[in-house]
PDB file of N, CA and C in Angstrom:
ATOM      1  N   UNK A   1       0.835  -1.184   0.000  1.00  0.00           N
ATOM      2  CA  UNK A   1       0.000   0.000   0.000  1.00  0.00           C
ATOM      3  C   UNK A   1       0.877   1.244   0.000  1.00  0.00           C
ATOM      4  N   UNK A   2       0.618   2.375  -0.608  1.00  0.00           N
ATOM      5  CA  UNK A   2       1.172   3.357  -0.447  1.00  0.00           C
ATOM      6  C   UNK A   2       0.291   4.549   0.394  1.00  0.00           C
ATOM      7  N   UNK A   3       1.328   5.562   1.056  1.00  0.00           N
ATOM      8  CA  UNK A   3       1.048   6.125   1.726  1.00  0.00           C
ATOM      9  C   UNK A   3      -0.239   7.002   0.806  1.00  0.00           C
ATOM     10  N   UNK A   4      -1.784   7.409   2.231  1.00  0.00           N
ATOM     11  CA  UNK A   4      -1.804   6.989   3.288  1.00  0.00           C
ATOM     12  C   UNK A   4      -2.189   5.484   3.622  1.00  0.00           C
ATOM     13  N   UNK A   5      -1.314   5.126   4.258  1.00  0.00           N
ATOM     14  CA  UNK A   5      -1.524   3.418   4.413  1.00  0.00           C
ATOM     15  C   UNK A   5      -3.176   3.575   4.445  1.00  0.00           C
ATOM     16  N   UNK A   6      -3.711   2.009   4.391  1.00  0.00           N
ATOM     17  CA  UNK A   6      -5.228   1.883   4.865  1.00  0.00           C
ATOM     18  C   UNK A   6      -5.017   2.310   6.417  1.00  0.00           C
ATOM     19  N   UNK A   7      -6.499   3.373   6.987  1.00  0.00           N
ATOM     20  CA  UNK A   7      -6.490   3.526   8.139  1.00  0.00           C
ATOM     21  C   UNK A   7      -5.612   4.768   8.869  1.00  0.00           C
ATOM     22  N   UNK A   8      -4.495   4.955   8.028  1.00  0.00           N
ATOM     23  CA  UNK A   8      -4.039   6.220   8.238  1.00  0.00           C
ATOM     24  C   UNK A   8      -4.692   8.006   7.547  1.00  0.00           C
ATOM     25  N   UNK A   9      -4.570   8.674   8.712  1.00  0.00           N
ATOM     26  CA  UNK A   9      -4.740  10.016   7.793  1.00  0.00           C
ATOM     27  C   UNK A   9      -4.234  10.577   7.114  1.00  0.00           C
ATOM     28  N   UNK A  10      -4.935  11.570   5.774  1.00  0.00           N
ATOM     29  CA  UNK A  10      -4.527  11.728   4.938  1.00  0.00           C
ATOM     30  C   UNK A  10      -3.516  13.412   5.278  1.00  0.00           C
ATOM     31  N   UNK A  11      -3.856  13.683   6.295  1.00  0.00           N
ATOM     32  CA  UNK A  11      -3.290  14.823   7.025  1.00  0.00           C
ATOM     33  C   UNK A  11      -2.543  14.724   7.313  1.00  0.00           C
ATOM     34  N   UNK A  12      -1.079  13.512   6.828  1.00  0.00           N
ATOM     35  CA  UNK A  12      -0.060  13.380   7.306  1.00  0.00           C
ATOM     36  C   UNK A  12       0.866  13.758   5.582  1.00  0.00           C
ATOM     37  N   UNK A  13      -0.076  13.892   4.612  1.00  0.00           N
ATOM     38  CA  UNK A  13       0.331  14.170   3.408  1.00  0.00           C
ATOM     39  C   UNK A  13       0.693  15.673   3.404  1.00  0.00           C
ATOM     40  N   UNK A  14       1.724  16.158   2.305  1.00  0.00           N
ATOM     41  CA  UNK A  14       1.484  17.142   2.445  1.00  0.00           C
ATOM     42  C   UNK A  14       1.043  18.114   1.422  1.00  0.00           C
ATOM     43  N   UNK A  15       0.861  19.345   1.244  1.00  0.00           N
ATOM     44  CA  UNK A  15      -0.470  19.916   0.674  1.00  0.00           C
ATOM     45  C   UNK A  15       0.952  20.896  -0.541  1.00  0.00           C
ATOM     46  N   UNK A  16       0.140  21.292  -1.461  1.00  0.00           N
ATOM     47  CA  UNK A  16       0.428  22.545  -2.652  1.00  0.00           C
ATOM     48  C   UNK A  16       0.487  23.728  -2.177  1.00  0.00           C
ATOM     49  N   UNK A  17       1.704  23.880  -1.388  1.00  0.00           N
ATOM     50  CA  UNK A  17       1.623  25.673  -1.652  1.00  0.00           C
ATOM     51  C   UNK A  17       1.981  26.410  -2.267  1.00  0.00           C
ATOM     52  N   UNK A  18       1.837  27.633  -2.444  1.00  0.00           N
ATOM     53  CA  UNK A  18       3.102  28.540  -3.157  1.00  0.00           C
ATOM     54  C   UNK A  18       2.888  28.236  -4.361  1.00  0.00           C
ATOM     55  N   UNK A  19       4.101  28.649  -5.197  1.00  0.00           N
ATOM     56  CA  UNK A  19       4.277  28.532  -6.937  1.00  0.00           C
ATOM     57  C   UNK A  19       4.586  27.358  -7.718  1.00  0.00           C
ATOM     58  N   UNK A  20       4.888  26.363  -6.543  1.00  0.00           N
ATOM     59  CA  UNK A  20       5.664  25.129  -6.963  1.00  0.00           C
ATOM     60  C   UNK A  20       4.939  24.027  -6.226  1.00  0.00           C
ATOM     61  N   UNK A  21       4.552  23.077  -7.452  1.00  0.00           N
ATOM     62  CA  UNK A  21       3.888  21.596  -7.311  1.00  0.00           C
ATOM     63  C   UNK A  21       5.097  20.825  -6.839  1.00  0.00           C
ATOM     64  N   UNK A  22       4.765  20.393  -5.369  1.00  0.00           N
ATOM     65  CA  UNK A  22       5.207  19.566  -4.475  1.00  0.00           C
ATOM     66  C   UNK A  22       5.503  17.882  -5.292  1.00  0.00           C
ATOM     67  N   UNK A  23       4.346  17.517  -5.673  1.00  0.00           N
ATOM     68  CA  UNK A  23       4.108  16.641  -6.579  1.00  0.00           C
ATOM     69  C   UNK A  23       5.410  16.312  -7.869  1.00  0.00           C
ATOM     70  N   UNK A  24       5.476  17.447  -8.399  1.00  0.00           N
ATOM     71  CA  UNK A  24       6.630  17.524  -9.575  1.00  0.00           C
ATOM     72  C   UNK A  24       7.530  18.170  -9.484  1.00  0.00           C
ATOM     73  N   UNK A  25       7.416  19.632  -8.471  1.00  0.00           N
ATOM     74  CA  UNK A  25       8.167  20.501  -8.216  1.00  0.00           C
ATOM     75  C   UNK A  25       7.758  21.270  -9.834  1.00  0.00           C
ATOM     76  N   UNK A  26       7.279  21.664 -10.755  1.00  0.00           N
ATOM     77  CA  UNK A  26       7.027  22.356 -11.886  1.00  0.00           C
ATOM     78  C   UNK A  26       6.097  23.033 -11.293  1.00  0.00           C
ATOM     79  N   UNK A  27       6.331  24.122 -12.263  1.00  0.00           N
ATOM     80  CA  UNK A  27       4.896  25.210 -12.274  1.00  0.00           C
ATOM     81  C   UNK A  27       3.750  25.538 -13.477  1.00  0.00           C
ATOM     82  N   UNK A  28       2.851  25.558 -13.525  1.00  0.00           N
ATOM     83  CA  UNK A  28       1.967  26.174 -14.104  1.00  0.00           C
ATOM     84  C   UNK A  28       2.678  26.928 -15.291  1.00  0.00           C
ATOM     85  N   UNK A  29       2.621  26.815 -16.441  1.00  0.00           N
ATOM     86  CA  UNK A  29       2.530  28.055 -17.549  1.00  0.00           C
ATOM     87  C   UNK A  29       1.545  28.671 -18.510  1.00  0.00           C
ATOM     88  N   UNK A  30       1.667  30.036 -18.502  1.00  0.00           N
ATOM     89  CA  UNK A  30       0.790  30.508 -19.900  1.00  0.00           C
ATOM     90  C   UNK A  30       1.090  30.247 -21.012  1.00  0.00           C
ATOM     91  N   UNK A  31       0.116  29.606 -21.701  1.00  0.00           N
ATOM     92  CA  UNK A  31      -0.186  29.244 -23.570  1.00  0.00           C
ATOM     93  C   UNK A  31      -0.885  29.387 -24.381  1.00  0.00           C
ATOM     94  N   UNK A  32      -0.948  29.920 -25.363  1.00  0.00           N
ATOM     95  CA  UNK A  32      -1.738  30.335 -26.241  1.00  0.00           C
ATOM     96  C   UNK A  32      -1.997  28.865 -27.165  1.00  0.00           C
ATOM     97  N   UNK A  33      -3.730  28.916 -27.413  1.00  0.00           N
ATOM     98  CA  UNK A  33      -4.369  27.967 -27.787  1.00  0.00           C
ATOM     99  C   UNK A  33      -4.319  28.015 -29.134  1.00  0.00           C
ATOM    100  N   UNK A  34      -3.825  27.581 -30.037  1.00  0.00           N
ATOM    101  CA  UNK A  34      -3.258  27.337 -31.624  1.00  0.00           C
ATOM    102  C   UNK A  34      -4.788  26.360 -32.135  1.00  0.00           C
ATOM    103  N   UNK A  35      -4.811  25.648 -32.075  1.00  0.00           N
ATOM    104  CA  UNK A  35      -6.200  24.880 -32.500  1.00  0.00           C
ATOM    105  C   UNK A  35      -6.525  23.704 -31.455  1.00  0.00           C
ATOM    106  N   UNK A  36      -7.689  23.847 -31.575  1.00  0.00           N
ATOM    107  CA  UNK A  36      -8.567  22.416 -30.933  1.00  0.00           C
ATOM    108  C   UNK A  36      -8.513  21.226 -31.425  1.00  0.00           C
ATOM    109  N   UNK A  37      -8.292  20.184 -31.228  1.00  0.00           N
ATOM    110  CA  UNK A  37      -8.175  18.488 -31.611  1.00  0.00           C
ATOM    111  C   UNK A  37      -9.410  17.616 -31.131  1.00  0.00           C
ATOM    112  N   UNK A  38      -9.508  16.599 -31.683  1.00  0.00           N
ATOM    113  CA  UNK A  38     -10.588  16.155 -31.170  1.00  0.00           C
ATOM    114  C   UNK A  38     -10.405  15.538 -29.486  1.00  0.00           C
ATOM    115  N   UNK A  39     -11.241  14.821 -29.316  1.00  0.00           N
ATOM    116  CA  UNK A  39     -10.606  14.299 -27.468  1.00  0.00           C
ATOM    117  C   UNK A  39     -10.409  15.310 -26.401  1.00  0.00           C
ATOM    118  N   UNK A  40     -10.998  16.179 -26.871  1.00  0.00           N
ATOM    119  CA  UNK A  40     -10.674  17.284 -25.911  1.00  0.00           C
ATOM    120  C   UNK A  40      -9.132  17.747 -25.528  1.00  0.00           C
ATOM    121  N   UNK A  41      -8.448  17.508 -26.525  1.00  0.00           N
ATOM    122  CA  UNK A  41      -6.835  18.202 -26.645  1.00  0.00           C
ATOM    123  C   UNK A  41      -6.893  19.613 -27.361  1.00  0.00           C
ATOM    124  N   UNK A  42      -5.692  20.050 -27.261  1.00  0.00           N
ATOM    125  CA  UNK A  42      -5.338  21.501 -27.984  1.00  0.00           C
ATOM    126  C   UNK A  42      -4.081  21.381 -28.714  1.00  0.00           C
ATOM    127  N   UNK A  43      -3.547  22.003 -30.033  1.00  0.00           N
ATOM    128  CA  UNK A  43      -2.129  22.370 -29.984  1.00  0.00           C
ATOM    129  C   UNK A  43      -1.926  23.898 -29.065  1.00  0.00           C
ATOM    130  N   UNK A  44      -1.054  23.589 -28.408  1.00  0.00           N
ATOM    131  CA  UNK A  44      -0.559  25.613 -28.317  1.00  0.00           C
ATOM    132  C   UNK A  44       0.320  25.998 -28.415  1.00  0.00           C
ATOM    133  N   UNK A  45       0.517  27.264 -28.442  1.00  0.00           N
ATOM    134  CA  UNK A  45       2.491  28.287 -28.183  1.00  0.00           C
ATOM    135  C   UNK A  45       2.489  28.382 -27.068  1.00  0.00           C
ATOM    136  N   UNK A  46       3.808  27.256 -26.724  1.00  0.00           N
ATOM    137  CA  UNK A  46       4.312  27.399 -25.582  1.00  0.00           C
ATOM    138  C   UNK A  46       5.612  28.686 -25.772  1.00  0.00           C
ATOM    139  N   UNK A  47       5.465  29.590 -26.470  1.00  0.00           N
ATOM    140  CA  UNK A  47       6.671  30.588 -26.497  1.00  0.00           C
ATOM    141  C   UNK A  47       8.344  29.716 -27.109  1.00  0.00           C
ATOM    142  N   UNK A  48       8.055  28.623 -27.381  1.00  0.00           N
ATOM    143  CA  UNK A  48       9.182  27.810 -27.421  1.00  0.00           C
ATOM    144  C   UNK A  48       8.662  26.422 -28.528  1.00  0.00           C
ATOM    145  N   UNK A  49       7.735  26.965 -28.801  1.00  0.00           N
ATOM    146  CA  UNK A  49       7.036  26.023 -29.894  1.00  0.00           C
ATOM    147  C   UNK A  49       5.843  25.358 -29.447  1.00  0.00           C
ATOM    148  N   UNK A  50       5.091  24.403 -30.593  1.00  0.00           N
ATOM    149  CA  UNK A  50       4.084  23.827 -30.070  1.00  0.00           C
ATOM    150  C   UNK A  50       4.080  22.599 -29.165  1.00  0.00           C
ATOM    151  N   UNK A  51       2.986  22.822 -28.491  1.00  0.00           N
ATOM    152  CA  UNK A  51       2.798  21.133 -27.942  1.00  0.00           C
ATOM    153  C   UNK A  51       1.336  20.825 -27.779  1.00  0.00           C
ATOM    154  N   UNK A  52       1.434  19.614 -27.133  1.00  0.00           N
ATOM    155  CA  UNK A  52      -0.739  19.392 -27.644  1.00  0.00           C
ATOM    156  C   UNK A  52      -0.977  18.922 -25.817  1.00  0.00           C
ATOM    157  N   UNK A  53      -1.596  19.691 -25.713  1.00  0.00           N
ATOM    158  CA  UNK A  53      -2.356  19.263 -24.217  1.00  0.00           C
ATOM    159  C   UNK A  53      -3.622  19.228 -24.094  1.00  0.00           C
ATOM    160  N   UNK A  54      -4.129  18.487 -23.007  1.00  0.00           N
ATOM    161  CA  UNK A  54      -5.540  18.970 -22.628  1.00  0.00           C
ATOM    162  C   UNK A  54      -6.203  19.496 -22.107  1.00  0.00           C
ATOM    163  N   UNK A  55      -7.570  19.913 -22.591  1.00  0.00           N
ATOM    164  CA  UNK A  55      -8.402  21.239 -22.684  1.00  0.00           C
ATOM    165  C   UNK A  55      -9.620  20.198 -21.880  1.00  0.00           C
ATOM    166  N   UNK A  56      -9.512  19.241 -20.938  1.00  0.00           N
ATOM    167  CA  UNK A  56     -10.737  18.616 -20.941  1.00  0.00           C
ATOM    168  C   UNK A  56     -11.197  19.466 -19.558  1.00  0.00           C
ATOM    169  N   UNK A  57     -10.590  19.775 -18.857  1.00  0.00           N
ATOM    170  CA  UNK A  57     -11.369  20.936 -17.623  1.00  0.00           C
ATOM    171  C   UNK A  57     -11.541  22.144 -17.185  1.00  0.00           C
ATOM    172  N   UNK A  58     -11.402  22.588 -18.983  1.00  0.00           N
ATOM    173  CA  UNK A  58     -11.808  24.176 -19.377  1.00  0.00           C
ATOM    174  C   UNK A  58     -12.099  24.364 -20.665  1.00  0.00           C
ATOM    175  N   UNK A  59     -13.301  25.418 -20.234  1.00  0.00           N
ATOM    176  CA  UNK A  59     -13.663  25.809 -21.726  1.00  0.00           C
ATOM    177  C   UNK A  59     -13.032  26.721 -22.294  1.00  0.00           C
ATOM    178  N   UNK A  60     -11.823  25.957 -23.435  1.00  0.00           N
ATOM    179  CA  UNK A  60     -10.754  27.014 -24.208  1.00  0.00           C
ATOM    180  C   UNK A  60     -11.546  27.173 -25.716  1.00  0.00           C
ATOM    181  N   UNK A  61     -10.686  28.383 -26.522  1.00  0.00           N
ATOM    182  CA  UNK A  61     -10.978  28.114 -27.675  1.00  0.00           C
ATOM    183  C   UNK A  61      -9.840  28.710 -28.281  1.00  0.00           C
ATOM    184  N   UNK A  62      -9.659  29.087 -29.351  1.00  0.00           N
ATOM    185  CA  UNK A  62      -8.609  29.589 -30.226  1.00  0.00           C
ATOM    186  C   UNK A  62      -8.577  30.814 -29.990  1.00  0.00           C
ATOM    187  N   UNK A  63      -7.083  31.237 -29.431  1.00  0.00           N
ATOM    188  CA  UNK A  63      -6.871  32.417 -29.054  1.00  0.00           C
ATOM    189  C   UNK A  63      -6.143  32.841 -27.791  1.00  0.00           C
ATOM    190  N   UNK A  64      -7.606  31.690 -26.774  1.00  0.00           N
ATOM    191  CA  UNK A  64      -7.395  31.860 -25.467  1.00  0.00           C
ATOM    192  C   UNK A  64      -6.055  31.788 -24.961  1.00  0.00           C
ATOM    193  N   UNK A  65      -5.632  32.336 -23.886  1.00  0.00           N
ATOM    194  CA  UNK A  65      -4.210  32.141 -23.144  1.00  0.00           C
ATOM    195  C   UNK A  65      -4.784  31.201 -21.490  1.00  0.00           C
ATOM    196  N   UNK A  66      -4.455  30.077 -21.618  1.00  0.00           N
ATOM    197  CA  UNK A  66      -4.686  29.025 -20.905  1.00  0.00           C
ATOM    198  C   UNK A  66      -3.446  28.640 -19.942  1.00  0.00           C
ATOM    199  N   UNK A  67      -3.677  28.551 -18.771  1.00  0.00           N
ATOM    200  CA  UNK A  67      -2.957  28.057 -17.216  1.00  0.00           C
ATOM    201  C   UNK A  67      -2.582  26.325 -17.576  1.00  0.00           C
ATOM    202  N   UNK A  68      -1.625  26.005 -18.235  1.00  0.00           N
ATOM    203  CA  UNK A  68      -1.221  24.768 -18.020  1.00  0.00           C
ATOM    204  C   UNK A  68      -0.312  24.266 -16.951  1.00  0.00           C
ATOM    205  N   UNK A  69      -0.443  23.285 -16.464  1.00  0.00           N
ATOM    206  CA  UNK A  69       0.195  22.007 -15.117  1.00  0.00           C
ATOM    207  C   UNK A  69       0.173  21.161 -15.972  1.00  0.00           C
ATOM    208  N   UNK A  70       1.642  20.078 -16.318  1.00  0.00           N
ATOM    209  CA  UNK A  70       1.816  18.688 -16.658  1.00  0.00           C
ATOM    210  C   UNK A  70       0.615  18.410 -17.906  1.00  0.00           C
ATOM    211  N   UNK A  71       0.688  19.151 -18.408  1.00  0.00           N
ATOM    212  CA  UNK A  71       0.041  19.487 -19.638  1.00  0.00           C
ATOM    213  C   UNK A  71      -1.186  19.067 -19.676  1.00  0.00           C
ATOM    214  N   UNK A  72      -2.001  19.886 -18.670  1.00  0.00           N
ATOM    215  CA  UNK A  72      -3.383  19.442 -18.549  1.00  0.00           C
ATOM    216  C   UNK A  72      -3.937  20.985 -18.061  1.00  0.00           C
ATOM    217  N   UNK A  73      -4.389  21.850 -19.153  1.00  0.00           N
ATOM    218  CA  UNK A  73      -4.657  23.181 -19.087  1.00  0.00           C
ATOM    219  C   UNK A  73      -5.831  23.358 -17.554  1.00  0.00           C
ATOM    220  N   UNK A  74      -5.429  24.084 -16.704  1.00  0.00           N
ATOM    221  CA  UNK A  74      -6.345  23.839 -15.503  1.00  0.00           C
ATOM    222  C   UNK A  74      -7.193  25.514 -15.301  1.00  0.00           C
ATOM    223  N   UNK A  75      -6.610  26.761 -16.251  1.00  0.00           N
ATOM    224  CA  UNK A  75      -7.781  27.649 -16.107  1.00  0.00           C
ATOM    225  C   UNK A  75      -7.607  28.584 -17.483  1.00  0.00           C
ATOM    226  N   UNK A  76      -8.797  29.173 -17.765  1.00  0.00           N
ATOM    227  CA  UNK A  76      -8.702  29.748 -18.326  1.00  0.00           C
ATOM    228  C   UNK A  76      -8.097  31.514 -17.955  1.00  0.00           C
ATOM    229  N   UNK A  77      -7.165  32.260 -18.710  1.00  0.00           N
ATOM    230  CA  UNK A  77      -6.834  33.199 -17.765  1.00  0.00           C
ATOM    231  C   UNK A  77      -6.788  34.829 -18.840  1.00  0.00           C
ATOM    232  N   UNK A  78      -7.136  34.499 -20.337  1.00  0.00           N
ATOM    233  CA  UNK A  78      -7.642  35.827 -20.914  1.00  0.00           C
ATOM    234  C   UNK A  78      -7.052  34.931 -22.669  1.00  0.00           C
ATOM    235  N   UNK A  79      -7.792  35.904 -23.280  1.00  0.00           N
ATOM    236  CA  UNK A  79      -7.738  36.143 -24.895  1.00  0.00           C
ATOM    237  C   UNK A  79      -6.957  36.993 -25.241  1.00  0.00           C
TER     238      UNK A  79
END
């Protein structure tokens, strides 16, 4: 079993603060949404070229400048 064992609390985990995912230690970046794919993916400009992530827990569209984590766009944040 991995931590929290069965029966243990989960309050012994520890939580996301700050700018940096504990989890990966990465942060969040802004990207501009290049086109929509089917599956609920995107291409975008990552400022450094394209890459294709997903758009499945925001409503993006072409244009938008989108909050990506581990390439899973998590807000929408302006056009």
């Amino acid at each position: 079993m991995t931590a929290p064992e069965r029966g243990q609390s989960s309050s012994l985990l520890p939580e996301c603060t700050g700018e940096i995912c504990i989890t990966c230690s990465d942060t969040a970046v802004e990207v501009t949404v290049l086109r929509l794919l089917a599956d609920d993916l995107a291409v975008v400009d990552t400022g450094a070229g394209e890459e294709t992530v997903s758009v499945a827990l925001v409503t993006a569209g072409v244009g938008d400048t989108i909050l990506v984590h581990a390439r899973e766009a998590i807000a929408v944040v302006g056009k």
